[in-house]
PDB file of N, CA and C in Angstrom:
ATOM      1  N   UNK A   1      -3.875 -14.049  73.738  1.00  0.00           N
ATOM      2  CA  UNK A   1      -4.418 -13.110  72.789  1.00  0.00           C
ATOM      3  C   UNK A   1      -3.358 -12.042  72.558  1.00  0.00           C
ATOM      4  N   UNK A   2      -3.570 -11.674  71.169  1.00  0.00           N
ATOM      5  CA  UNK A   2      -2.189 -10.710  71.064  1.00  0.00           C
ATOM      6  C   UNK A   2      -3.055  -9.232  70.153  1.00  0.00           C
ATOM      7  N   UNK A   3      -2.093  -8.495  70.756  1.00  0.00           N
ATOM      8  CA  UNK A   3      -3.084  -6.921  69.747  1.00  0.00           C
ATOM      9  C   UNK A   3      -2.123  -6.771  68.611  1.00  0.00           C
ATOM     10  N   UNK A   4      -2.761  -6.786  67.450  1.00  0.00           N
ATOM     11  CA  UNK A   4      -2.354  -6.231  66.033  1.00  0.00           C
ATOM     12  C   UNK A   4      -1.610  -4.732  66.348  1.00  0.00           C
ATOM     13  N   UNK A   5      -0.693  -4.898  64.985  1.00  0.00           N
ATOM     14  CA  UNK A   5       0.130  -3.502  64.903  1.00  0.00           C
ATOM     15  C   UNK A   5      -0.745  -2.503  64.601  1.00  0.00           C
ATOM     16  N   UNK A   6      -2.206  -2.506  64.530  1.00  0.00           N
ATOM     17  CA  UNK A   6      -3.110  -1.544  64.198  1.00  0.00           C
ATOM     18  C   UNK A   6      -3.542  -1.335  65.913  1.00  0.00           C
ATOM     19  N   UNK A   7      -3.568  -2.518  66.594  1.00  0.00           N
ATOM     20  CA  UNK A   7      -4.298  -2.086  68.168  1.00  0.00           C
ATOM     21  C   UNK A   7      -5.274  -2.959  67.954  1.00  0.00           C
ATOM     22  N   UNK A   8      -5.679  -3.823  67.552  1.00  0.00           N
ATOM     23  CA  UNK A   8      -6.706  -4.367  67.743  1.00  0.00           C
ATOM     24  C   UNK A   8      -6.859  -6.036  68.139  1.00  0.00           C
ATOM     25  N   UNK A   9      -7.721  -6.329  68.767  1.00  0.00           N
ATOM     26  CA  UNK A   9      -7.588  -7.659  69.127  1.00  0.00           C
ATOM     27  C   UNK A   9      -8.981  -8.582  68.677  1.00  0.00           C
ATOM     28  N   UNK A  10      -9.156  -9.593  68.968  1.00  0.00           N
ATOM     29  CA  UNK A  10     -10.388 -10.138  68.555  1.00  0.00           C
ATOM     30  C   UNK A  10     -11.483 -10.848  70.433  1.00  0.00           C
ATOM     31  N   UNK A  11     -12.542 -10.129  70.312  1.00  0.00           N
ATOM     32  CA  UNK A  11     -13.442 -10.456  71.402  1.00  0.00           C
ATOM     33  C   UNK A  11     -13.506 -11.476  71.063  1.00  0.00           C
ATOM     34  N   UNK A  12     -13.490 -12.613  72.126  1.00  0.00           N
ATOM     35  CA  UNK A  12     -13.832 -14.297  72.447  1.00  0.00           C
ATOM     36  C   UNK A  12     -15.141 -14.146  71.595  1.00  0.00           C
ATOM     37  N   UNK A  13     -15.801 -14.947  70.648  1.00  0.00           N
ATOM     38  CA  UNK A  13     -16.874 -15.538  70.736  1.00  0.00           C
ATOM     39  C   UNK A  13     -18.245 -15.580  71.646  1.00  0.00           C
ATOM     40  N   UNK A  14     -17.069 -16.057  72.247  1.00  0.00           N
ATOM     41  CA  UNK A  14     -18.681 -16.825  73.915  1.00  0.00           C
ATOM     42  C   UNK A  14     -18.972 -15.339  74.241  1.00  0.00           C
ATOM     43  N   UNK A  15     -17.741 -14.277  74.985  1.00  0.00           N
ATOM     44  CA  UNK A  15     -18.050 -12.901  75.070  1.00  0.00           C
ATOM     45  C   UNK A  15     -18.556 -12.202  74.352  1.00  0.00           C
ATOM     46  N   UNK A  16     -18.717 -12.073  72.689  1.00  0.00           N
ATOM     47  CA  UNK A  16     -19.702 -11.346  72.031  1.00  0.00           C
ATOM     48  C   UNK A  16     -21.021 -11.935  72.026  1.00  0.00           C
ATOM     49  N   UNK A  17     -21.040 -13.361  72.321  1.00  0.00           N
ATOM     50  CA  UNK A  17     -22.500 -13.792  72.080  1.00  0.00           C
ATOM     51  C   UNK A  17     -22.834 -13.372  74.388  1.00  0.00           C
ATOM     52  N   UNK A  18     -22.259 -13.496  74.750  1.00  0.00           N
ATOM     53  CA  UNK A  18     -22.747 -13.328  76.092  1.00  0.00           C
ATOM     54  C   UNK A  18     -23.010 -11.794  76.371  1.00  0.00           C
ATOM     55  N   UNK A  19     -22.540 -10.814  75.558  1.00  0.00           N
ATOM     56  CA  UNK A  19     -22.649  -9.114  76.143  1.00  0.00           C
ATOM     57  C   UNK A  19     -23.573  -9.114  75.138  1.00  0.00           C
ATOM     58  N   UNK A  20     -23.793  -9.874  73.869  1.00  0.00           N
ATOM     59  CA  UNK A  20     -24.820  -9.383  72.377  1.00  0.00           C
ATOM     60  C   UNK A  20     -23.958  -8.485  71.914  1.00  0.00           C
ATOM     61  N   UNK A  21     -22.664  -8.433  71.832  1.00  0.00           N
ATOM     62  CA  UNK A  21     -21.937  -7.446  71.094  1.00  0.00           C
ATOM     63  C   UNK A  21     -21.817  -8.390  69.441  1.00  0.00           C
ATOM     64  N   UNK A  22     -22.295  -7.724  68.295  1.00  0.00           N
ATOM     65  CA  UNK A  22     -22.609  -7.463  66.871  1.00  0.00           C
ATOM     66  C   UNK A  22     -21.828  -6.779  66.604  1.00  0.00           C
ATOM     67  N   UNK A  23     -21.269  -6.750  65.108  1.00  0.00           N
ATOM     68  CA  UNK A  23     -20.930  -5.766  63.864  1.00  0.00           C
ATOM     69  C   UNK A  23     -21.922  -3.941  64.451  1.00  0.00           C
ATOM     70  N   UNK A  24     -20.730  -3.135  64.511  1.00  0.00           N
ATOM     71  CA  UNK A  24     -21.529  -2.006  64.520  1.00  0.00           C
ATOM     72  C   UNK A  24     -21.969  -1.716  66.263  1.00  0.00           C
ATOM     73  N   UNK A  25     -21.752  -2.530  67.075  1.00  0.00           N
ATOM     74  CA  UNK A  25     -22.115  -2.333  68.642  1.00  0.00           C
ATOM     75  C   UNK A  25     -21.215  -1.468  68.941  1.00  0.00           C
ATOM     76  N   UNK A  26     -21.515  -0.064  69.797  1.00  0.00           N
ATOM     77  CA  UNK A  26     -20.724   0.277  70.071  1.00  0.00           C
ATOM     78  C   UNK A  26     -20.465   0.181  72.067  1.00  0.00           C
ATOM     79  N   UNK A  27     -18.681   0.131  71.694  1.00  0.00           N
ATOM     80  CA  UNK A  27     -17.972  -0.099  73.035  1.00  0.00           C
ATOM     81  C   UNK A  27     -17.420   0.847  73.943  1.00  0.00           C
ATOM     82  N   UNK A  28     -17.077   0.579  75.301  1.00  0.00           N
ATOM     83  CA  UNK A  28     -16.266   1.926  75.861  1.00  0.00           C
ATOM     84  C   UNK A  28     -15.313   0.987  76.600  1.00  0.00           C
ATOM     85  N   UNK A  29     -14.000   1.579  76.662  1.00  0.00           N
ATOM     86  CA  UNK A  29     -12.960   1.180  77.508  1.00  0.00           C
ATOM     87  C   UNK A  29     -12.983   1.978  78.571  1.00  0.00           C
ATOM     88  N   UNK A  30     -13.178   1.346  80.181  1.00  0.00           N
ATOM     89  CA  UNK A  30     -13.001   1.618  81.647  1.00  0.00           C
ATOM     90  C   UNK A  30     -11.749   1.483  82.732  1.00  0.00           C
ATOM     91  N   UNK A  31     -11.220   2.581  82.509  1.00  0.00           N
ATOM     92  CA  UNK A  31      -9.880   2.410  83.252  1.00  0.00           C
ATOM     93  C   UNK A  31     -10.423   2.147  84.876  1.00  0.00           C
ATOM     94  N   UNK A  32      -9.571   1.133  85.666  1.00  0.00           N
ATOM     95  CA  UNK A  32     -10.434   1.003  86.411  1.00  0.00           C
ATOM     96  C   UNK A  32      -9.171   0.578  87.771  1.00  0.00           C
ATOM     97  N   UNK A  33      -8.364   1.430  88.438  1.00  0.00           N
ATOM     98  CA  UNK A  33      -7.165   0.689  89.203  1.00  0.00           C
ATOM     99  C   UNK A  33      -5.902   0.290  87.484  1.00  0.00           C
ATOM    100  N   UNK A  34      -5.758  -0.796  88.280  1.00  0.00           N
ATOM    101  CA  UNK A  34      -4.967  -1.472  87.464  1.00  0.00           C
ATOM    102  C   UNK A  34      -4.866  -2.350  86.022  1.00  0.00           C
ATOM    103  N   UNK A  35      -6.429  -1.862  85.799  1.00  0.00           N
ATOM    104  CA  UNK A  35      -6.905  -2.997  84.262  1.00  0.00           C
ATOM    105  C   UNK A  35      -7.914  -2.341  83.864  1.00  0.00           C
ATOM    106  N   UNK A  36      -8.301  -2.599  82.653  1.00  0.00           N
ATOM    107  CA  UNK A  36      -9.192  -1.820  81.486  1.00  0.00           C
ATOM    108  C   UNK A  36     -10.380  -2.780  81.496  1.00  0.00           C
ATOM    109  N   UNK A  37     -11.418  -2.336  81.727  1.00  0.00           N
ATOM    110  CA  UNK A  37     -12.687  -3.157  81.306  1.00  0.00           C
ATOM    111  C   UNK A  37     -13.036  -2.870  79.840  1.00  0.00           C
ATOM    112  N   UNK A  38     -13.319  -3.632  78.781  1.00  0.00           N
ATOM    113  CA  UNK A  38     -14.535  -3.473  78.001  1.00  0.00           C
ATOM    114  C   UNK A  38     -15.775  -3.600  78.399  1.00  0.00           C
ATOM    115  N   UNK A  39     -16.915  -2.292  77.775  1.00  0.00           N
ATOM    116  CA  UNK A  39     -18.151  -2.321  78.051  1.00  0.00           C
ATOM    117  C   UNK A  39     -18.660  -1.954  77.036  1.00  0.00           C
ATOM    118  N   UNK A  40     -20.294  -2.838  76.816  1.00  0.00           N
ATOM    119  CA  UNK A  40     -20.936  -2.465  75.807  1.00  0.00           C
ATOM    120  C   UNK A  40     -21.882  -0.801  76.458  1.00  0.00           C
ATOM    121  N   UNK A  41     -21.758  -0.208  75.172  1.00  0.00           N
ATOM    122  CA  UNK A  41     -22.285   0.930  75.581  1.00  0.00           C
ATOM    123  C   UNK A  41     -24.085   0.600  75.279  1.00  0.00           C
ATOM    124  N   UNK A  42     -24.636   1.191  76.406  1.00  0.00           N
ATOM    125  CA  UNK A  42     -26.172   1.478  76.300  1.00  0.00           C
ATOM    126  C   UNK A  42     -26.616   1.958  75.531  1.00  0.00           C
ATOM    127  N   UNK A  43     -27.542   1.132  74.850  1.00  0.00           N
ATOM    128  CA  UNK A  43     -28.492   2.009  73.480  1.00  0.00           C
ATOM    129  C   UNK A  43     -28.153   2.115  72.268  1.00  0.00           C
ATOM    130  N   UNK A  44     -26.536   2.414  72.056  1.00  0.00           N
ATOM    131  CA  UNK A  44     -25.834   2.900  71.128  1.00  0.00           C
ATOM    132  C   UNK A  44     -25.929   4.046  71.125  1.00  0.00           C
ATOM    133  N   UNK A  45     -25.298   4.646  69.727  1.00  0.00           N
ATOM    134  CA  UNK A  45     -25.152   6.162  69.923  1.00  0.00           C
ATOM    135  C   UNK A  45     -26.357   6.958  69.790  1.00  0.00           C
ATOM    136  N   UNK A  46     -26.223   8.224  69.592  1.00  0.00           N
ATOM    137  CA  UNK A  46     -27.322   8.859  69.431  1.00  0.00           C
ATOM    138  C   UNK A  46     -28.054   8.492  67.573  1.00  0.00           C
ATOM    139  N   UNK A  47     -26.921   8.576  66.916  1.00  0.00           N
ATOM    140  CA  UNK A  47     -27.138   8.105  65.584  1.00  0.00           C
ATOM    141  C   UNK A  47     -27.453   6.954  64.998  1.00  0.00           C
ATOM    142  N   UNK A  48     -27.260   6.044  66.349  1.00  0.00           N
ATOM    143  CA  UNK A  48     -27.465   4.216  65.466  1.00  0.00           C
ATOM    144  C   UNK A  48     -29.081   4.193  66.179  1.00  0.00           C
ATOM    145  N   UNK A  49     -29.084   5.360  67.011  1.00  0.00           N
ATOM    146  CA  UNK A  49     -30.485   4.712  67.676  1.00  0.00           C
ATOM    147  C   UNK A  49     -32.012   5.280  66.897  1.00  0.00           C
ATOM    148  N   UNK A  50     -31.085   6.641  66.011  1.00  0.00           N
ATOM    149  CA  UNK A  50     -31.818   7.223  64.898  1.00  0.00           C
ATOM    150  C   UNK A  50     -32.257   6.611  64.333  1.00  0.00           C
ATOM    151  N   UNK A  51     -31.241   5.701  63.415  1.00  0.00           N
ATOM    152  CA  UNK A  51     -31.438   5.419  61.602  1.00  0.00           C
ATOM    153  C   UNK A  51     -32.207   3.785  62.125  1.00  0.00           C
ATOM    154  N   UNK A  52     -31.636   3.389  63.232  1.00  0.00           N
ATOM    155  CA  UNK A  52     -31.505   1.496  63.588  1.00  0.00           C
ATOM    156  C   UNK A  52     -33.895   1.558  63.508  1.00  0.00           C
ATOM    157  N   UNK A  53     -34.437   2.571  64.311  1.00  0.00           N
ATOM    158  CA  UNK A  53     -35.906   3.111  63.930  1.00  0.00           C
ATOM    159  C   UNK A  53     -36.591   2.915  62.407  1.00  0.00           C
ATOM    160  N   UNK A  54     -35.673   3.356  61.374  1.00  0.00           N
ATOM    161  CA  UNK A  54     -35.927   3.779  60.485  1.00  0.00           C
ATOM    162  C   UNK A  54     -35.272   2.356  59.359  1.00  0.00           C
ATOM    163  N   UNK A  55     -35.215   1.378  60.053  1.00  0.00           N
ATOM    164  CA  UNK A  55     -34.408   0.306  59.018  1.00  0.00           C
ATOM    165  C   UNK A  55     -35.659  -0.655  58.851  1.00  0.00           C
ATOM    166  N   UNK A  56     -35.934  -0.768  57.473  1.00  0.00           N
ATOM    167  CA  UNK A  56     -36.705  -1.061  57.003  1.00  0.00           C
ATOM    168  C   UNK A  56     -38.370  -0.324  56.636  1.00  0.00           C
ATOM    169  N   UNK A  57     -37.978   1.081  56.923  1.00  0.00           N
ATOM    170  CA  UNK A  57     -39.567   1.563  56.890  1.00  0.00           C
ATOM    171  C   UNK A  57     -39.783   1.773  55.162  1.00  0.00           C
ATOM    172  N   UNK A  58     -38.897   2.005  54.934  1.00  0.00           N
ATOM    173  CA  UNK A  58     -39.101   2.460  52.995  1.00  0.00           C
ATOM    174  C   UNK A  58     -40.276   1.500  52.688  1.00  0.00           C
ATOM    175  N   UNK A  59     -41.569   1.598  52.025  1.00  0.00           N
ATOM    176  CA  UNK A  59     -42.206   0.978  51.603  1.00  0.00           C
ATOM    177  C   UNK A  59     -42.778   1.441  49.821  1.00  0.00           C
ATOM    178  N   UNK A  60     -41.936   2.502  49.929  1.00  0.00           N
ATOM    179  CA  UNK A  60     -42.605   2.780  48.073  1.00  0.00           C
ATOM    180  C   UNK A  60     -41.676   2.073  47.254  1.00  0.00           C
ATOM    181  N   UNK A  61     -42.360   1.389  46.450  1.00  0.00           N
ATOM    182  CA  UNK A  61     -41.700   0.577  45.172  1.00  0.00           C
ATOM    183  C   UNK A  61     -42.288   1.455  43.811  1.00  0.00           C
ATOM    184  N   UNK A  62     -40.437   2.120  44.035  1.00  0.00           N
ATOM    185  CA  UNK A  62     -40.843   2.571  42.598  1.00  0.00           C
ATOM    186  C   UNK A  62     -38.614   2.702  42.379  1.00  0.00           C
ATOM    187  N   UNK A  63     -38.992   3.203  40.485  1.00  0.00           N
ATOM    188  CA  UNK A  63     -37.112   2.859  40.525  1.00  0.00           C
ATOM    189  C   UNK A  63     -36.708   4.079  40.375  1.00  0.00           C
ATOM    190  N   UNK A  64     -34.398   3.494  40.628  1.00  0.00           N
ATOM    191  CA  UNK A  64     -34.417   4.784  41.327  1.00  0.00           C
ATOM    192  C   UNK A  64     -34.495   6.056  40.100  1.00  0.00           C
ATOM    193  N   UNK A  65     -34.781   5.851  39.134  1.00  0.00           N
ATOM    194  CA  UNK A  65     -34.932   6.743  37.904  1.00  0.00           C
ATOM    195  C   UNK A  65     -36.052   7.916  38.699  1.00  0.00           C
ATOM    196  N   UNK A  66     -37.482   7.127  39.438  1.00  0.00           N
ATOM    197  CA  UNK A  66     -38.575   7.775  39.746  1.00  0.00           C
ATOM    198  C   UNK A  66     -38.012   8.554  40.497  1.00  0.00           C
ATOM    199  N   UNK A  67     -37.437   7.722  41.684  1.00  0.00           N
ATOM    200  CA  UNK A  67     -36.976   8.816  42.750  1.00  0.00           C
ATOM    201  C   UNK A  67     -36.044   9.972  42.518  1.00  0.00           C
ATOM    202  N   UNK A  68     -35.169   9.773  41.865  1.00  0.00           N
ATOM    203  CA  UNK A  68     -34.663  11.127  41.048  1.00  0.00           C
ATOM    204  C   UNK A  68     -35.248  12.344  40.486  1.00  0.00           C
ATOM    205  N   UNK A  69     -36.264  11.318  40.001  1.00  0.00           N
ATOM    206  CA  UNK A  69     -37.212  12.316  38.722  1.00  0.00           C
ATOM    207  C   UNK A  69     -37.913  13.133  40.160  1.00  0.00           C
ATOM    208  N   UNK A  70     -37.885  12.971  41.224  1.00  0.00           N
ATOM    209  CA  UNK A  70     -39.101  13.768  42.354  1.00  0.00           C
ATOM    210  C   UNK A  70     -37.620  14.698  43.240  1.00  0.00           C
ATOM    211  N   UNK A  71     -36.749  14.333  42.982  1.00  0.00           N
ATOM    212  CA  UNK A  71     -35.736  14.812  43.529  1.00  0.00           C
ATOM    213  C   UNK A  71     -35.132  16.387  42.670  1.00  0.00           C
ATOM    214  N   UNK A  72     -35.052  16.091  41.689  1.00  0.00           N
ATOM    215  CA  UNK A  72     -34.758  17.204  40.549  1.00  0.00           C
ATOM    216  C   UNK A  72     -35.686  18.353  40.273  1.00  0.00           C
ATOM    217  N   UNK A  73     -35.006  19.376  40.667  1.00  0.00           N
ATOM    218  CA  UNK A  73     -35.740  20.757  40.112  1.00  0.00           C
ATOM    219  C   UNK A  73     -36.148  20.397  38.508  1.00  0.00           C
ATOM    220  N   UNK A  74     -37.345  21.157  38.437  1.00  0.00           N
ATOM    221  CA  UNK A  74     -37.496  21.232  37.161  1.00  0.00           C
ATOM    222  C   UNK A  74     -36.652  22.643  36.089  1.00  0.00           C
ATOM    223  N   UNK A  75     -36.228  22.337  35.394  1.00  0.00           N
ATOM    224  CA  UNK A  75     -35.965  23.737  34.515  1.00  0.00           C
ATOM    225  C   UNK A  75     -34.777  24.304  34.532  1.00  0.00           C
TER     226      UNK A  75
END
């Protein structure tokens, strides 16, 4: 495995499907002696654990003209 001139490398497969590391998971690097662990971080952040609640609750069907129109001061 080799790291890109940006720093980046690509997680094995088998290792993202074995930790459940996804698009958007967030990670921490563990200095540890002589070698770096990757770890998936718990929970995620404070912010993915916000909005990740809130994905899919929208249930009003209306367009976004309406929603504007409730958004806009009048006058």
């Amino acid at each position: 495995m080799r790291v890109t001139t940006k720093g980046q490398v690509t997680i094995p497969q088998h290792i993202r499907e074995k930790l459940g590391i996804t698009p958007a998971t967030e990670v921490d690097f563990v200095e540890e002696e002589d070698r770096i662990l990757l770890v998936k971080r718990k929970g995620g952040g404070a912010a993915t654990r916000k909005f990740t609640k809130l994905r899919g609750v929208a249930t009003v069907k209306m367009t976004t003209e309406e929603i504007m129109a409730l958004t806009r001061k009048d006058g």
